[in-house]
C-alpha atoms as a PDB file:
ATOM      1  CA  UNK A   1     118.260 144.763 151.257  1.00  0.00           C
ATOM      2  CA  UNK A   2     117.066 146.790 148.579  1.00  0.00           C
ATOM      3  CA  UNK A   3     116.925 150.568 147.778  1.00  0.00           C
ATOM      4  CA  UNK A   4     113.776 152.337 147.146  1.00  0.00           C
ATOM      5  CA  UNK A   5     113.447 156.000 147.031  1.00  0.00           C
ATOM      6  CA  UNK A   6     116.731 157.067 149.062  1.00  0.00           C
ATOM      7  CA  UNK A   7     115.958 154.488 151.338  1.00  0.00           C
ATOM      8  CA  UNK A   8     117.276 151.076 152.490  1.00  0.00           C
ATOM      9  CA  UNK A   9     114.654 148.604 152.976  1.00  0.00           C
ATOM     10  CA  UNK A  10     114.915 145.220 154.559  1.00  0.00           C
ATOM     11  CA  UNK A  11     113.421 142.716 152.598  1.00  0.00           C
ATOM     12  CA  UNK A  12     114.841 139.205 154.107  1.00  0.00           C
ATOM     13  CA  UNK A  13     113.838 137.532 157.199  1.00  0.00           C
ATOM     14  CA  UNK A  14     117.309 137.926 158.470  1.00  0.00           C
ATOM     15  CA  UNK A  15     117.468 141.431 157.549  1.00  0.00           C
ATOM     16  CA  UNK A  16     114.597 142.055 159.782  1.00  0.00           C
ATOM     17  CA  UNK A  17     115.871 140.167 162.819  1.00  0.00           C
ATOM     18  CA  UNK A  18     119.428 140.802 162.916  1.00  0.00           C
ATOM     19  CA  UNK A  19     119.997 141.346 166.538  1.00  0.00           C
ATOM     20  CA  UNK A  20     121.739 145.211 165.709  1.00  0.00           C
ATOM     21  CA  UNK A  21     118.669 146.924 165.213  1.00  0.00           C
ATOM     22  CA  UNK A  22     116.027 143.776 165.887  1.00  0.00           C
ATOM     23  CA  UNK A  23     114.235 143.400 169.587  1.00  0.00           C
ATOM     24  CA  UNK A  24     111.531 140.721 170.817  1.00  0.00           C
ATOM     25  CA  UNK A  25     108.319 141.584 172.596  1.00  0.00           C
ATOM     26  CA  UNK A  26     106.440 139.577 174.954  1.00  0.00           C
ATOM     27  CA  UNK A  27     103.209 140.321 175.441  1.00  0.00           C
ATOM     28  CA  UNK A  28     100.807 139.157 178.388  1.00  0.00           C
ATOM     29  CA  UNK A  29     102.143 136.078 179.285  1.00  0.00           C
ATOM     30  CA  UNK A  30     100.474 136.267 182.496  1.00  0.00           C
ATOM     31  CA  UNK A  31      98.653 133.492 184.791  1.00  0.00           C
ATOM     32  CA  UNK A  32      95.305 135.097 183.785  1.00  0.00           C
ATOM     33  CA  UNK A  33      95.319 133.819 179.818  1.00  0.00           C
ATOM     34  CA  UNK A  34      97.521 130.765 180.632  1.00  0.00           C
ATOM     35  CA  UNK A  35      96.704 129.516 183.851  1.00  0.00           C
ATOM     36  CA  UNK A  36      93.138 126.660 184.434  1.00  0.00           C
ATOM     37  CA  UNK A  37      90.862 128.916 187.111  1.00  0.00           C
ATOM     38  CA  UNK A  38      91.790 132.329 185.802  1.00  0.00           C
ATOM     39  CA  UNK A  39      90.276 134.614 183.832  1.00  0.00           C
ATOM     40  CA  UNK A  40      90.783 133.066 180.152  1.00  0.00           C
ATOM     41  CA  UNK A  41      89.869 129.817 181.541  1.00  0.00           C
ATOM     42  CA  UNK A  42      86.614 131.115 182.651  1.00  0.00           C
ATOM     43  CA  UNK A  43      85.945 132.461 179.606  1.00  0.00           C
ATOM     44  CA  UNK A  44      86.210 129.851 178.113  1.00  0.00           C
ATOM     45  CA  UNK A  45      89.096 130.476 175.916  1.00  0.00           C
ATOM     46  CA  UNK A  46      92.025 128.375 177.464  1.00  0.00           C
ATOM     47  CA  UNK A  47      93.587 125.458 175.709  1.00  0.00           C
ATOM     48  CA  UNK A  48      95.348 124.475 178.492  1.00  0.00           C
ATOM     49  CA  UNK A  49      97.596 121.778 176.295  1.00  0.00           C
ATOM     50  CA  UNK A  50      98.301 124.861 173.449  1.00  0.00           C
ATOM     51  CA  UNK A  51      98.967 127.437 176.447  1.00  0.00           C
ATOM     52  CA  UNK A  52     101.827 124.836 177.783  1.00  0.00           C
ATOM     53  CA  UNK A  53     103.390 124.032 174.018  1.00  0.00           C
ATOM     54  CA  UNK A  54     103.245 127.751 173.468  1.00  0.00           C
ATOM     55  CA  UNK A  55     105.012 128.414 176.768  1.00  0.00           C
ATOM     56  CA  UNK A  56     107.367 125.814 176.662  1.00  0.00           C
ATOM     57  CA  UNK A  57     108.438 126.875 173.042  1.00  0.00           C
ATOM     58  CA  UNK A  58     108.545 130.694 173.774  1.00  0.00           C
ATOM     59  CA  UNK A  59     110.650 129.811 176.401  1.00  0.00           C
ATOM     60  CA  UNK A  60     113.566 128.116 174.719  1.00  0.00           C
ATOM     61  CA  UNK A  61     112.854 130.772 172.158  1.00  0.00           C
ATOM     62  CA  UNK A  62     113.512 133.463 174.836  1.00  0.00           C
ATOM     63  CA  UNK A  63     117.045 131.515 175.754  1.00  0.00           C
ATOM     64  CA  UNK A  64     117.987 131.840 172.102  1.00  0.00           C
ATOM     65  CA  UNK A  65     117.485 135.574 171.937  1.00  0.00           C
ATOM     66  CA  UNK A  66     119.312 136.060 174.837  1.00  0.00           C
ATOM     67  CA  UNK A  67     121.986 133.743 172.858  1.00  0.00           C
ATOM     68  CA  UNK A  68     122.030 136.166 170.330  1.00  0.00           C
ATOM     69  CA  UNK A  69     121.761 139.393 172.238  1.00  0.00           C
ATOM     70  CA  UNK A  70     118.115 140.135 170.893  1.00  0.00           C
ATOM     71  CA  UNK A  71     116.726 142.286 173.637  1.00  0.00           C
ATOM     72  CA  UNK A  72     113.782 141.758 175.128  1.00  0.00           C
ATOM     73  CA  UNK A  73     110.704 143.453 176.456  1.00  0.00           C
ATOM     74  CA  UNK A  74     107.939 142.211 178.216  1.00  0.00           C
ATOM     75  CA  UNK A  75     104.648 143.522 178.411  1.00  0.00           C
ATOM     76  CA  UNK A  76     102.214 143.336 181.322  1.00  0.00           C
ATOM     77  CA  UNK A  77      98.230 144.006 181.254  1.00  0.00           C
ATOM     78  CA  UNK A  78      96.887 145.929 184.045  1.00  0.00           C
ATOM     79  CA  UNK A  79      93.217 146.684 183.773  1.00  0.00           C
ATOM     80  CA  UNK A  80      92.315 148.055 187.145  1.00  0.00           C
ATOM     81  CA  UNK A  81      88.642 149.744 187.206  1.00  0.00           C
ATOM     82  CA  UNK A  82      90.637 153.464 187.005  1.00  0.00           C
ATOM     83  CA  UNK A  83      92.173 152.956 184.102  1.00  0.00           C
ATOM     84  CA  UNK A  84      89.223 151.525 181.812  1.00  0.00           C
ATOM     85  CA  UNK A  85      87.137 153.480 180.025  1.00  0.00           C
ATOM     86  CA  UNK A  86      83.567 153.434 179.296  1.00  0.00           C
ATOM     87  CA  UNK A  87      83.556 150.456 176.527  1.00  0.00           C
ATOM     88  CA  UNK A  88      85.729 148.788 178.226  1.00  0.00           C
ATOM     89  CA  UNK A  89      83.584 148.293 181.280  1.00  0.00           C
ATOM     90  CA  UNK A  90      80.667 148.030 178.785  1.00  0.00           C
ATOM     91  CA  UNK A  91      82.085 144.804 177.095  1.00  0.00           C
ATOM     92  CA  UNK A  92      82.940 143.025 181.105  1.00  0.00           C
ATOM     93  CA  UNK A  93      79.285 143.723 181.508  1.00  0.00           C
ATOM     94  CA  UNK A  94      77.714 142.224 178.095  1.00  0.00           C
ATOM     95  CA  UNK A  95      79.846 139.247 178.098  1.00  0.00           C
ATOM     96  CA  UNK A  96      79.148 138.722 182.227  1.00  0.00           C
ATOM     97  CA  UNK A  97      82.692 138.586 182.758  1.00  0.00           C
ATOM     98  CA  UNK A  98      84.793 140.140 185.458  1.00  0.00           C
ATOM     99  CA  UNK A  99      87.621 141.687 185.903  1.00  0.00           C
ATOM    100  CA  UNK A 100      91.155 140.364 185.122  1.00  0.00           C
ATOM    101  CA  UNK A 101      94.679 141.406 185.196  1.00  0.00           C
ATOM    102  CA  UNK A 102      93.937 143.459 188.956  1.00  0.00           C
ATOM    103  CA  UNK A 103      96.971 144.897 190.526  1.00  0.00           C
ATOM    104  CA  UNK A 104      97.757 142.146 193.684  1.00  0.00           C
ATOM    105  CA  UNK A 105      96.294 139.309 192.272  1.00  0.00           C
ATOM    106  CA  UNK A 106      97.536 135.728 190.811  1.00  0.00           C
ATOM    107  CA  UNK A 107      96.529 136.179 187.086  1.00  0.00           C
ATOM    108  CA  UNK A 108      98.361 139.490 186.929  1.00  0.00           C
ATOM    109  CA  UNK A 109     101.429 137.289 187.699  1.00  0.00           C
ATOM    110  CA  UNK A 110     104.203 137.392 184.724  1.00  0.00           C
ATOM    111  CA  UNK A 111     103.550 132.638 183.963  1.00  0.00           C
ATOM    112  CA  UNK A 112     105.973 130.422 185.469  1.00  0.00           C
ATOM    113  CA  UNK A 113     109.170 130.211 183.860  1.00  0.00           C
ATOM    114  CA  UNK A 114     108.224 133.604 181.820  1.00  0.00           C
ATOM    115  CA  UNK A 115     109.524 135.763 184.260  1.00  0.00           C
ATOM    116  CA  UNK A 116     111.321 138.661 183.313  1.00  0.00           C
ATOM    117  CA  UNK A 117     115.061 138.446 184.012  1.00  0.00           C
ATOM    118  CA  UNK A 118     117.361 141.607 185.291  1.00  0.00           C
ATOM    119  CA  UNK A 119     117.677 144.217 183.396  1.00  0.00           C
ATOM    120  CA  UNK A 120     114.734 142.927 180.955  1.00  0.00           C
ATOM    121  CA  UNK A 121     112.289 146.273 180.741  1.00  0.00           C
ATOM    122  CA  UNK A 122     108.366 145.757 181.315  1.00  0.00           C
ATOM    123  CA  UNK A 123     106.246 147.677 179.918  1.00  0.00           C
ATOM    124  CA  UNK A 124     102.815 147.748 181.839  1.00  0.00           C
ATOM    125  CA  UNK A 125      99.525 148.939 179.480  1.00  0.00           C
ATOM    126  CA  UNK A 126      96.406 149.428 180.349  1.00  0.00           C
ATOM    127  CA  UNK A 127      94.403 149.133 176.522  1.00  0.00           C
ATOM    128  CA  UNK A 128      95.593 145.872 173.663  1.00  0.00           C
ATOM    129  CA  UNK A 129      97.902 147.734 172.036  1.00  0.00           C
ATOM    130  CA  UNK A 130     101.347 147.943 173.870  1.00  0.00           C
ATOM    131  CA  UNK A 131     101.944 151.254 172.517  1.00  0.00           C
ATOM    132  CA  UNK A 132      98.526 152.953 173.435  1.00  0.00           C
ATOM    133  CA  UNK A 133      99.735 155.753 176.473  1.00  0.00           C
ATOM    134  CA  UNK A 134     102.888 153.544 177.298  1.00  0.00           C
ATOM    135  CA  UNK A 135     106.825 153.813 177.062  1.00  0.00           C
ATOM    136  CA  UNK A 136     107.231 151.432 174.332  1.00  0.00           C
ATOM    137  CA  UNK A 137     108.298 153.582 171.624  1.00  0.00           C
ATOM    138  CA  UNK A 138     110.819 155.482 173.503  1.00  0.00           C
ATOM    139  CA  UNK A 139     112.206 152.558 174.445  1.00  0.00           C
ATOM    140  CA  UNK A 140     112.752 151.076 171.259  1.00  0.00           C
ATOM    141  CA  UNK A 141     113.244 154.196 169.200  1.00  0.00           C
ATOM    142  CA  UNK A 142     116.414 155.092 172.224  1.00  0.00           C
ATOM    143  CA  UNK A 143     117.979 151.731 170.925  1.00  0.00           C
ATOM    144  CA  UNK A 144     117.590 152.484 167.458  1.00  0.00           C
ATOM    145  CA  UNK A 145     114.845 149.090 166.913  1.00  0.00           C
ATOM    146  CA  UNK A 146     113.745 148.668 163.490  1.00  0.00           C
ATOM    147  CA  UNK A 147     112.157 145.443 163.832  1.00  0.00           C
ATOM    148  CA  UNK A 148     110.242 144.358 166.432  1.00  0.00           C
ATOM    149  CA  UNK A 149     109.402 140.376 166.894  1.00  0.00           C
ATOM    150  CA  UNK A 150     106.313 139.624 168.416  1.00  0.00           C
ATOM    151  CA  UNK A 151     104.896 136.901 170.323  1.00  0.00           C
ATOM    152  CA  UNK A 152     102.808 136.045 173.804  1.00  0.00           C
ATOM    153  CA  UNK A 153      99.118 136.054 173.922  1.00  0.00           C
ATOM    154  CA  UNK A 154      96.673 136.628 172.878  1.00  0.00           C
ATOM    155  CA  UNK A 155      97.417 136.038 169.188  1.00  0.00           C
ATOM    156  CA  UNK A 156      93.998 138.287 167.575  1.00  0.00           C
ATOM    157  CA  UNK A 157      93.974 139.977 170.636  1.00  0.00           C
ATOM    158  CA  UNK A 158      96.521 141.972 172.217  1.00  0.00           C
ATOM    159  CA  UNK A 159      99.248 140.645 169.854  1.00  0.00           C
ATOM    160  CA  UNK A 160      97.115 141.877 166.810  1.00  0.00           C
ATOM    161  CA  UNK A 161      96.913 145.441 168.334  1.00  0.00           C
ATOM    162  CA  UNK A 162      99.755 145.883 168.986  1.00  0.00           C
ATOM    163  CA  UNK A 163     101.640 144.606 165.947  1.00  0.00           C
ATOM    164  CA  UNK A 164      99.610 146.742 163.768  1.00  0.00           C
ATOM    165  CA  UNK A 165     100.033 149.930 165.829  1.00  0.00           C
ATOM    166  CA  UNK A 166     104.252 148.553 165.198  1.00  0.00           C
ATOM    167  CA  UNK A 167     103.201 148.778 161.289  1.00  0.00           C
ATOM    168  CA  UNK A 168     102.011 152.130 161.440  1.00  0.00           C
ATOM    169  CA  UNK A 169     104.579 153.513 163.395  1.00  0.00           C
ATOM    170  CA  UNK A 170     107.354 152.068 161.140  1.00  0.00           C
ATOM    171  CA  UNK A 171     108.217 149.303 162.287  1.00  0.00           C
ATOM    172  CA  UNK A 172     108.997 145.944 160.121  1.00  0.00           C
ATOM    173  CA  UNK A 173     106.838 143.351 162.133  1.00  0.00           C
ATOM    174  CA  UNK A 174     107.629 139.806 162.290  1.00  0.00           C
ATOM    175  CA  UNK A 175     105.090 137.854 164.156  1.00  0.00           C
ATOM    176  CA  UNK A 176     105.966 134.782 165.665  1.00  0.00           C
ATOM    177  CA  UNK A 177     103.739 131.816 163.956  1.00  0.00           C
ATOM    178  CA  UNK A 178     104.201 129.630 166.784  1.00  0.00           C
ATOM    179  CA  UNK A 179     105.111 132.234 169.306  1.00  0.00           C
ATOM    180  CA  UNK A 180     101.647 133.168 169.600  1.00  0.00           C
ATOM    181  CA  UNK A 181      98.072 131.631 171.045  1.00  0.00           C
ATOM    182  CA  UNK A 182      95.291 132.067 173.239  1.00  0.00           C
ATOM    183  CA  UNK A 183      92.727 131.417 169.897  1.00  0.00           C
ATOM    184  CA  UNK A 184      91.132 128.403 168.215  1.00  0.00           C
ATOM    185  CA  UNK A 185      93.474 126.995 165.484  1.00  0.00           C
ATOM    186  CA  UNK A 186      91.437 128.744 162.790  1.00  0.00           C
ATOM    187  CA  UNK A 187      91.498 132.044 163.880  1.00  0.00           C
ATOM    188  CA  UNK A 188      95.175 131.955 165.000  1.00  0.00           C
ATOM    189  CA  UNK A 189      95.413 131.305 160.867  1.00  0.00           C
ATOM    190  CA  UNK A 190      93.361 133.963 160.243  1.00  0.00           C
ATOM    191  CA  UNK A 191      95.054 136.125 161.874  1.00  0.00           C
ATOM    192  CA  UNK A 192      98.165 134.918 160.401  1.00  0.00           C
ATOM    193  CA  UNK A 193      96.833 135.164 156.972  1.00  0.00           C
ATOM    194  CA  UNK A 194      96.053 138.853 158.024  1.00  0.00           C
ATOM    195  CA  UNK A 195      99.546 139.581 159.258  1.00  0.00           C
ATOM    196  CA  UNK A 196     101.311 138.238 156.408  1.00  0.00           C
ATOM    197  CA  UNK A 197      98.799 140.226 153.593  1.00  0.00           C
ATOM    198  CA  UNK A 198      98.679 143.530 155.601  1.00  0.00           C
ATOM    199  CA  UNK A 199     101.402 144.184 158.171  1.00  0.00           C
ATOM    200  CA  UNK A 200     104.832 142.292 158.246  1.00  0.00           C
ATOM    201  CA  UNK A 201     105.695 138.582 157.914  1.00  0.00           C
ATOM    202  CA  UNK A 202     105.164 135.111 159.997  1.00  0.00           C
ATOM    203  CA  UNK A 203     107.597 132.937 161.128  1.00  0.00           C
ATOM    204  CA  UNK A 204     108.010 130.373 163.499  1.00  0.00           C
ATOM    205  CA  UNK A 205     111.160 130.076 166.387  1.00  0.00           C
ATOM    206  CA  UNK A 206     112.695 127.620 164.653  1.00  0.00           C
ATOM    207  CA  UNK A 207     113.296 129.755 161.135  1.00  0.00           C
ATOM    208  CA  UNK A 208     113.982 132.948 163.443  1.00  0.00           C
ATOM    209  CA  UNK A 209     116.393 131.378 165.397  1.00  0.00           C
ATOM    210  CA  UNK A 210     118.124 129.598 161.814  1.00  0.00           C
ATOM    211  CA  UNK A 211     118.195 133.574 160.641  1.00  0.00           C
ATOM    212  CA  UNK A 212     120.092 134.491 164.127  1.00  0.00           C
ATOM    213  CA  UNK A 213     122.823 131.661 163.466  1.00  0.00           C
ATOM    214  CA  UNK A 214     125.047 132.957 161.282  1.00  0.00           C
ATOM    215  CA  UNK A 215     126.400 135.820 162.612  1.00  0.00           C
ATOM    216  CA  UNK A 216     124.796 137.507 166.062  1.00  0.00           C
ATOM    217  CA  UNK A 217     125.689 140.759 167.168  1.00  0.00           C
ATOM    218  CA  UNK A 218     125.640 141.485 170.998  1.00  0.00           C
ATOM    219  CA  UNK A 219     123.027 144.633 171.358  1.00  0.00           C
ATOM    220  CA  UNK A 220     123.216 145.166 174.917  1.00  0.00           C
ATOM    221  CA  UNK A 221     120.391 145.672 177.011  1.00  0.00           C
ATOM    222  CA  UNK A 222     117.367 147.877 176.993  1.00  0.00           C
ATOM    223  CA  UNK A 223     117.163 150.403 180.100  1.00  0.00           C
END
């Protein structure tokens, strides 16, 4: 930690995810980007074999945080008809897709083994960005977060948004390398390369979890 201008700035990847002021968000792990049939499937985006390392890490990941008392917050897409706007519908209709994440059906379903577990919050949005019209920030700023881990899907998508709205808003972002898909290997670089140059640091579970190990303070849960 250094000092800069009155200020105390974390500078250290264990500064930034210390579990007293550090919380992990999950974003849009749901059937419809992860599941063969559903939407990102039809799209033509799925790697199923990726989507299954990805979940399978991001699990054990999830374990470890709850280890550590990290908190965690999930985040859940909804993008029924009333709450898009007018590019939003636009972009369905030029790519001749439909619509995805609908309240009451399978691929707005949190994926198997992803689940959110009691007294886990989940945020539901209704634009890419997790903070756009939602509860997010109240949430974390209530808890005093300073540091917000992200991962989930997808990684130049939703997980982009959202972790440069985090930048703006104060937050120090670290942005899980291999906690994050749903994009060919070259743009989940890119948007790595992005992250790292612009808006907060990558790391993967494995150096994230090393930075929890030495000493992990209990935060409690978020309500």
């Amino acid at each position: 930690m250094i000092e800069i201008d009155g200020r105390d700035i974390l500078t250290t990847l264990t500064e930034k995810v210390d579990p007293r002021h550090a919380a992990v968000i999950v974003i849009d792990m749901q059937k419809d980007f992860t599941t063969p049939g559903c939407f990102w499937d039809k799209l033509g985006q799925l790697d199923a074999e990726a989507i299954s390392g990805l979940s399978t890490r991001l699990r054990s990941f999830l374990d470890a945080a709850r280890e550590h008392g990290v908190p965690i917050v999930h985040v859940m897409a909804n993008y029924d008809p009333e709450h898009m706007n007018g590019p939003m519908h636009e972009r369905l209709y030029r790519h001749r897709i439909g619509r995805y994440c609908q309240t009451g059906t399978l691929g707005i379903e949190f994926h198997g083994g992803l689940e959110p577990l009691p007294g886990e919050p989940v945020v539901v949005k209704h634009r890419f960005d997790a903070f756009f019209e939602t509860e997010l920030d109240a949430l974390l700023q209530s808890r005093g977060v300073k540091s917000l881990i992200l991962t989930g899907v997808a990684v130049h998508g939703c997980v982009d948004s959202t972790s440069r709205h985090a930048y703006f808003k104060g937050y120090y972002v670290v942005f899980g390398a291999d906690l994050t898909g749903g994009a060919s290997a070259e743009v989940h670089q890119m948007t790595l390369d992005s992250m790292d140059l612009m808006f907060g640091v990558s790391a993967t579970a494995d150096e994230i979890v090393g930075a929890w190990q030495p000493s992990a303070v209990p935060a409690g849960e978020l309500t």
